[in-house]
N, C-alpha and C. Protein backbone atom coordinates (compact mmCIF):
# COMPACT_ATOMS: atom_id res chain seq x y z
N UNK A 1 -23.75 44.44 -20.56
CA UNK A 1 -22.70 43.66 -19.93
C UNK A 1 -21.40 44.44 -19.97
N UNK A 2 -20.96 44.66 -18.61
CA UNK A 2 -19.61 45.00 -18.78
C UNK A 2 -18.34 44.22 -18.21
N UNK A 3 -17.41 44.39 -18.33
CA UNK A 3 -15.94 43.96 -17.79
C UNK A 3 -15.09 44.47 -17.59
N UNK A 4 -14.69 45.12 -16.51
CA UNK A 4 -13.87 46.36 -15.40
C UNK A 4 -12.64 45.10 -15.27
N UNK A 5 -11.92 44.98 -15.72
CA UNK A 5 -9.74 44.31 -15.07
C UNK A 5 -9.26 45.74 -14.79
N UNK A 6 -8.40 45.41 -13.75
CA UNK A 6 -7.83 46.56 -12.67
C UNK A 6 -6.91 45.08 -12.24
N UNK A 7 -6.01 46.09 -11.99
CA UNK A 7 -4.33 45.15 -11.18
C UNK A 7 -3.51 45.04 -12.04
N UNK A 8 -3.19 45.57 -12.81
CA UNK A 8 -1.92 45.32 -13.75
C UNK A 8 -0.72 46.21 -13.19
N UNK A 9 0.61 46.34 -13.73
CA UNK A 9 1.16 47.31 -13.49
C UNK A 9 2.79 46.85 -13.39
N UNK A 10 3.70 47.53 -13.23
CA UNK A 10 4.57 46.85 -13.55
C UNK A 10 5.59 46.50 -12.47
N UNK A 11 6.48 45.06 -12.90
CA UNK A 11 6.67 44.42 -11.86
C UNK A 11 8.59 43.79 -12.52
N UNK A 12 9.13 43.39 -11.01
CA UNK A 12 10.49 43.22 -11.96
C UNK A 12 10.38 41.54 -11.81
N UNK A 13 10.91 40.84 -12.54
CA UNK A 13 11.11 39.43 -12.90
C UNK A 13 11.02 38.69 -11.61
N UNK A 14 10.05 37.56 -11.25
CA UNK A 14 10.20 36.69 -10.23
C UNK A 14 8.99 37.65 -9.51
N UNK A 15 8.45 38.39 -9.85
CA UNK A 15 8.19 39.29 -8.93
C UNK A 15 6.26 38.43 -8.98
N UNK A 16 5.02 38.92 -8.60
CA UNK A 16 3.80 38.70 -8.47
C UNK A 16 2.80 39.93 -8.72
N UNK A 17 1.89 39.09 -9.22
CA UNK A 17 0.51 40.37 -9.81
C UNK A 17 -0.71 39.75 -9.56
N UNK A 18 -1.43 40.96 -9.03
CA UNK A 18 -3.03 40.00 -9.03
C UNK A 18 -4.04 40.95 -9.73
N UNK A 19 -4.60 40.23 -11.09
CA UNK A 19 -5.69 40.81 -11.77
C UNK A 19 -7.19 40.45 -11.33
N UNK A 20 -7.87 41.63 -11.22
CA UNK A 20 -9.63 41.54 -10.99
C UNK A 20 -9.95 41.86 -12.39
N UNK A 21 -11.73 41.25 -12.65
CA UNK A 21 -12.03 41.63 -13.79
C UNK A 21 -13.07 41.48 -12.79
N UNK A 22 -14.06 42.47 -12.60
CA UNK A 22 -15.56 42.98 -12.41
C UNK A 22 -16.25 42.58 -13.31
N UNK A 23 -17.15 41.78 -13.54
CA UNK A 23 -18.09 41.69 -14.46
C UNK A 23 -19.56 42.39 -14.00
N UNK A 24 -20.21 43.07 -14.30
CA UNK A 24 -22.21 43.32 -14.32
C UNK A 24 -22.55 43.00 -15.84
N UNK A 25 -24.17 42.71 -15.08
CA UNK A 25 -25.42 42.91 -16.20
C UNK A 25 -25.29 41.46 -16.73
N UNK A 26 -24.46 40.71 -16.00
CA UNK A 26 -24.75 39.06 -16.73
C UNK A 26 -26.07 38.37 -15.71
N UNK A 27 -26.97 38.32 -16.43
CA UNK A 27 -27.94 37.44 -15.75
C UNK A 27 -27.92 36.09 -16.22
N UNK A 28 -27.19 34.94 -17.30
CA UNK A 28 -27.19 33.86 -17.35
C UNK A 28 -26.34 33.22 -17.14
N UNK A 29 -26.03 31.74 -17.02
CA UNK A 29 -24.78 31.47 -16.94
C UNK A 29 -23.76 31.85 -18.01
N UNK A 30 -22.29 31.63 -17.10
CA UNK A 30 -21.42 31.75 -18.51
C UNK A 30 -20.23 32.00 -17.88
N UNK A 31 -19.25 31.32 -18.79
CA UNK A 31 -17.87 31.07 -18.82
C UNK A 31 -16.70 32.60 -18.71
N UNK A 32 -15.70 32.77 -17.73
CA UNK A 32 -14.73 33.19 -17.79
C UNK A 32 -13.42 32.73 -18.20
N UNK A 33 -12.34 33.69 -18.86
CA UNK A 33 -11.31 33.61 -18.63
C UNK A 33 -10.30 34.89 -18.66
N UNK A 34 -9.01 34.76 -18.60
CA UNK A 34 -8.06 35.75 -19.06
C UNK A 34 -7.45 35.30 -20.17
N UNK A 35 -7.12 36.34 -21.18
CA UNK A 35 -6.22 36.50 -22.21
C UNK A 35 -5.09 37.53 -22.42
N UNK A 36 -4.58 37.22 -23.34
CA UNK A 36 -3.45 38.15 -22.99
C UNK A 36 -2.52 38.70 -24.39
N UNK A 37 -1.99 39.67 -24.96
CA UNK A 37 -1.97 40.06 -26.24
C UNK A 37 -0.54 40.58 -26.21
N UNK A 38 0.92 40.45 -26.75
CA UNK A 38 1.87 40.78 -26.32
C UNK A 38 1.86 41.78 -27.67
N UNK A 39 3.19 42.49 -28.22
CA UNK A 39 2.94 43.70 -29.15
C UNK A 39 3.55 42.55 -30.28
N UNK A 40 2.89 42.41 -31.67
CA UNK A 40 3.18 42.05 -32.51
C UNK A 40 2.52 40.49 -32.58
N UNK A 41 2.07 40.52 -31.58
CA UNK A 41 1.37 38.49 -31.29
C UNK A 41 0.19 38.32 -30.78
N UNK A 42 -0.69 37.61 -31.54
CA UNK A 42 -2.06 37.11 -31.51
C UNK A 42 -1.86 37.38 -30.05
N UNK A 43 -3.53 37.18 -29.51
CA UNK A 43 -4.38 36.90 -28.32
C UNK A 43 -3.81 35.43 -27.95
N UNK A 44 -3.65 35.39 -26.80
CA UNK A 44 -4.09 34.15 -26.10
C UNK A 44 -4.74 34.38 -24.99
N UNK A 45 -5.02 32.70 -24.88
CA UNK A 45 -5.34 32.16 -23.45
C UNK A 45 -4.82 32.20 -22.90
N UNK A 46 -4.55 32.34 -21.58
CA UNK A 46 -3.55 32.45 -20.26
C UNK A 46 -4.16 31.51 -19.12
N UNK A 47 -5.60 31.97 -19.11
CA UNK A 47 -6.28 30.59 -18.09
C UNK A 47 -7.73 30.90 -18.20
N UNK A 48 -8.69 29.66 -17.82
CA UNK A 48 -9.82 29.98 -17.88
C UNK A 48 -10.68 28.73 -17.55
N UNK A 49 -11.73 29.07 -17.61
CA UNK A 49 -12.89 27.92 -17.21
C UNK A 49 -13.54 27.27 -18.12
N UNK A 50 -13.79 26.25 -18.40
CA UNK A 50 -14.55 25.31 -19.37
C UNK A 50 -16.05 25.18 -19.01
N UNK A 51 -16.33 24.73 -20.02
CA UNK A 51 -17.62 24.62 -19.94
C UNK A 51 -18.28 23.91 -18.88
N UNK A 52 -17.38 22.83 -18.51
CA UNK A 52 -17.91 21.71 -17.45
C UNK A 52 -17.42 22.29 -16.00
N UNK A 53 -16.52 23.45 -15.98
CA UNK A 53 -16.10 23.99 -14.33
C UNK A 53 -14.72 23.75 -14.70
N UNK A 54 -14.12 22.63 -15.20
CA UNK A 54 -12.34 22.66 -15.72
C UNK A 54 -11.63 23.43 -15.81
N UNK A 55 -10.63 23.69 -15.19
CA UNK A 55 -9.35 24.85 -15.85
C UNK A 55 -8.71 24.80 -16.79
N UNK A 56 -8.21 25.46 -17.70
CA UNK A 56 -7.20 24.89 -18.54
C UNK A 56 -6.15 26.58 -18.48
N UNK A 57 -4.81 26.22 -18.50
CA UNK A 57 -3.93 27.46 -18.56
C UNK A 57 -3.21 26.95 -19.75
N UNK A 58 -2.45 28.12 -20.05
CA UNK A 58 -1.26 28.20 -20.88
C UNK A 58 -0.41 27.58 -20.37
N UNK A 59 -0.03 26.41 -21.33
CA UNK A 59 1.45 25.53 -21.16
C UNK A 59 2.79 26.78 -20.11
N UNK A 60 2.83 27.71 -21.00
CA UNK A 60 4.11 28.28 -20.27
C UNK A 60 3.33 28.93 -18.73
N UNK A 61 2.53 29.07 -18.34
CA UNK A 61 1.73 29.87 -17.20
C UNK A 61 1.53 28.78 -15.86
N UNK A 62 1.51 27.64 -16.15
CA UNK A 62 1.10 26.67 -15.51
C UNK A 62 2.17 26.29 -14.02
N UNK A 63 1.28 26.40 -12.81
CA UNK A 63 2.30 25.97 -11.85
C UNK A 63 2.83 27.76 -11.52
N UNK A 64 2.60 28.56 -12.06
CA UNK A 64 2.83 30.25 -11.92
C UNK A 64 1.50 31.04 -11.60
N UNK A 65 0.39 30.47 -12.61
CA UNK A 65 -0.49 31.63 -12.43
C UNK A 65 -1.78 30.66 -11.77
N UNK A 66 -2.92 31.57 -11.33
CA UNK A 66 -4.04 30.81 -10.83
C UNK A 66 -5.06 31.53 -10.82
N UNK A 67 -6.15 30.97 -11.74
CA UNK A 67 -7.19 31.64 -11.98
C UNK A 67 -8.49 31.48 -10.72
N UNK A 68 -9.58 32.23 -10.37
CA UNK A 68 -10.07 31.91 -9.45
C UNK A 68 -11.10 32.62 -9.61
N UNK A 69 -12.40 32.39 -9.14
CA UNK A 69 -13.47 33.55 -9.53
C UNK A 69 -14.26 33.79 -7.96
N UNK A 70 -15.40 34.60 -7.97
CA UNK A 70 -15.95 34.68 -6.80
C UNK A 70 -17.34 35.31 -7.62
N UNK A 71 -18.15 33.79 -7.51
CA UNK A 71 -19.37 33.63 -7.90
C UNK A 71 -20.65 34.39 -7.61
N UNK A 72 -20.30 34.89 -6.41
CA UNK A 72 -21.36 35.25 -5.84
C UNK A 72 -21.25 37.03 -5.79
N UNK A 73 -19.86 37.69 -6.18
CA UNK A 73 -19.72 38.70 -6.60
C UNK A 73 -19.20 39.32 -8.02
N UNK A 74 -19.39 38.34 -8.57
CA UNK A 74 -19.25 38.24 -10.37
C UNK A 74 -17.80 38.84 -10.43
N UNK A 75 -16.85 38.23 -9.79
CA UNK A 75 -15.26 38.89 -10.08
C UNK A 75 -14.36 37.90 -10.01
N UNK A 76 -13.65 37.94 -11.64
CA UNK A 76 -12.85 37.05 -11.46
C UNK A 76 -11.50 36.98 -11.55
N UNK A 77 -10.56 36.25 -10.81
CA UNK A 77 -9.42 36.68 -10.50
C UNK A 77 -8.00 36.01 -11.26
N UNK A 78 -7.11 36.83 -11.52
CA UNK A 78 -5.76 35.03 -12.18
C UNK A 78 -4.44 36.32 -11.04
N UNK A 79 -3.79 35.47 -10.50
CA UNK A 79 -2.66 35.59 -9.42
C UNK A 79 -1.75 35.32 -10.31
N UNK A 80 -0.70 35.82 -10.26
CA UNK A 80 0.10 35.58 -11.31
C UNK A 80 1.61 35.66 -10.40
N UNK A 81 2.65 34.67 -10.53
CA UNK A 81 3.43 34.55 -9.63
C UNK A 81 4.95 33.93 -10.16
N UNK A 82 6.02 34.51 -10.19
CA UNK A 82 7.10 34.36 -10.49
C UNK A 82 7.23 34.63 -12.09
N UNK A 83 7.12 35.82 -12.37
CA UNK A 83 6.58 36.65 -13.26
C UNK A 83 7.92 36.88 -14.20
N UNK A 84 7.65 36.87 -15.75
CA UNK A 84 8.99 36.85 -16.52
C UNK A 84 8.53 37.89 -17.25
N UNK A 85 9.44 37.93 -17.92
CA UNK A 85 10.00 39.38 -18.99
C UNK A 85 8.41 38.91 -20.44
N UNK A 86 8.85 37.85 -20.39
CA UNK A 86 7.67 37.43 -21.28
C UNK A 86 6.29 37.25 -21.13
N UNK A 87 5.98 37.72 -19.86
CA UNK A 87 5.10 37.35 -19.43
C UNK A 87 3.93 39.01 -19.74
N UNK A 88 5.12 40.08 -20.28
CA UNK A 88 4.39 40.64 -20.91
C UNK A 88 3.28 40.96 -21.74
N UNK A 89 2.53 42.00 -21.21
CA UNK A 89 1.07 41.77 -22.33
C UNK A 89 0.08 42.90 -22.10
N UNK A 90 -0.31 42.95 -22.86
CA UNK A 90 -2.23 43.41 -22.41
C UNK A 90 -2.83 42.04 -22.02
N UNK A 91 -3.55 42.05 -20.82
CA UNK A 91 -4.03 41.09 -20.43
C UNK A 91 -5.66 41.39 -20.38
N UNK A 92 -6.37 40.48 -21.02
CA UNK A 92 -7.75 41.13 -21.18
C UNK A 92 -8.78 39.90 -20.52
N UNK A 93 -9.59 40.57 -20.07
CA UNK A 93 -11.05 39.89 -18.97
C UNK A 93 -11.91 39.43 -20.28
N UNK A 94 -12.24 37.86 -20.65
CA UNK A 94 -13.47 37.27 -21.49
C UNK A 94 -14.25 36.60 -20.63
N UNK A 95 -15.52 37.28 -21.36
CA UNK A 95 -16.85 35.74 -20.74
C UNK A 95 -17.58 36.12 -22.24
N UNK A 96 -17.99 34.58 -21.98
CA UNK A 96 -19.27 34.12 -22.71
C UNK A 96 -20.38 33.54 -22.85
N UNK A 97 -21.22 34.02 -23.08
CA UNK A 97 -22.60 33.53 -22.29
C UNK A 97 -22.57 31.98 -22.45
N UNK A 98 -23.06 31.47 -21.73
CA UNK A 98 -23.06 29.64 -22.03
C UNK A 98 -24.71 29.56 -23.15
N UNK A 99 -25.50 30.04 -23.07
CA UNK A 99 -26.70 29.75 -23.35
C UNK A 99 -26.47 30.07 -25.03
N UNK A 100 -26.31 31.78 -24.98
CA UNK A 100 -26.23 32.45 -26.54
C UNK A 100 -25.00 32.54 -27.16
N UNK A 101 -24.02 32.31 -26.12
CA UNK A 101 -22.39 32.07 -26.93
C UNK A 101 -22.22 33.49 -27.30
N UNK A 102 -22.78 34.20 -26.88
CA UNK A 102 -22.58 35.60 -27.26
C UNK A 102 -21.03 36.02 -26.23
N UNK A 103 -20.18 36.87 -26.71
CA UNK A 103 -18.57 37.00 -26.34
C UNK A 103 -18.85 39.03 -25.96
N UNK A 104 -17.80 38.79 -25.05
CA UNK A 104 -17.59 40.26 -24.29
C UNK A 104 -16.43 40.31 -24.02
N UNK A 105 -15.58 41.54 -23.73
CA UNK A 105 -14.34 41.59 -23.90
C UNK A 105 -13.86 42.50 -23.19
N UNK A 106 -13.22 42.59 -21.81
CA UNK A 106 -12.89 43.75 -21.14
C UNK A 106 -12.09 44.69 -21.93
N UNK A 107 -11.92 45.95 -20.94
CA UNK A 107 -11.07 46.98 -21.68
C UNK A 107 -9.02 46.80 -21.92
N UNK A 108 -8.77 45.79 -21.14
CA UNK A 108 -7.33 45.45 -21.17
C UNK A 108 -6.85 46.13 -20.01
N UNK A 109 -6.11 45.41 -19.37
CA UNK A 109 -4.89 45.83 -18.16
C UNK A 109 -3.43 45.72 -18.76
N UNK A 110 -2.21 46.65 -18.36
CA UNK A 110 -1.13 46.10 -19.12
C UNK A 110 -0.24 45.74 -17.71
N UNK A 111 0.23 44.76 -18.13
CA UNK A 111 1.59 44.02 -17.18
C UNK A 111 2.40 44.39 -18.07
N UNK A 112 3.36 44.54 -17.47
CA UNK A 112 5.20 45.16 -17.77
C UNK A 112 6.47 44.47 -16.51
N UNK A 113 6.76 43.36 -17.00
CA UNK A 113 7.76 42.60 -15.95
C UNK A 113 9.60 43.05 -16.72
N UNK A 114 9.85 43.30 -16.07
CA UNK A 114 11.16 43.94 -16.39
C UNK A 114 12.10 43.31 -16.03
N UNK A 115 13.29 42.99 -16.83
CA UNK A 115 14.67 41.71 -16.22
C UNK A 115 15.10 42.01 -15.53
């Protein structure tokens, strides 16, 4: 199983980004999302899919970013839009298998939004 994110890069405040994460080699079902790691601060969630198909984003992300996938080419997407200084991060591609709960972890993209 792998996980290819591509689209990061840097952007000035207010500005927009769109991340891909490529996934292969998943043959069962299973859950996506994005996370995101700023320097000195835990991982988070940023947005993602639930178990039942649900979205859930980050309180501060919400109404800005939009996660989206394309099922049928295993790539999934978060649009990211009116973009802040904080919005800084390594932003990293997760899935997890639904069946074995087994976790995968892309290689990280970095966003850099500048004031």
């Amino acid at each position: 199983v792998q996980l290819q994110a591509s689209g990061g890069g840097l952007v000035r405040a207010g500005g927009s980004l769109s991340l891909s994460c490529a996934a292969s080699g998943m043959n069962l079902g299973y859950r996506m999302a994005w996370y995101r790691q700023a320097p000195g601060k835990q991982r988070e969630l940023v947005a993602g899919f639930n178990f039942n198909g649900s979205i859930a984003y980050l309180n501060s992300v919400k109404g800005r970013f939009a996660i989206s996938r394309d099922s049928a080419k295993d790539i999934l997407y978060l649009r990211m839009n009116e973009l802040k200084p904080e919005d800084t991060a390594v932003y990293y591609c997760y899935a997890i298998q639904i069946i074995s709960r087994k976790e995968y972890w892309g290689q990280g993209t970095q966003v850099t939004v500048s004031s």
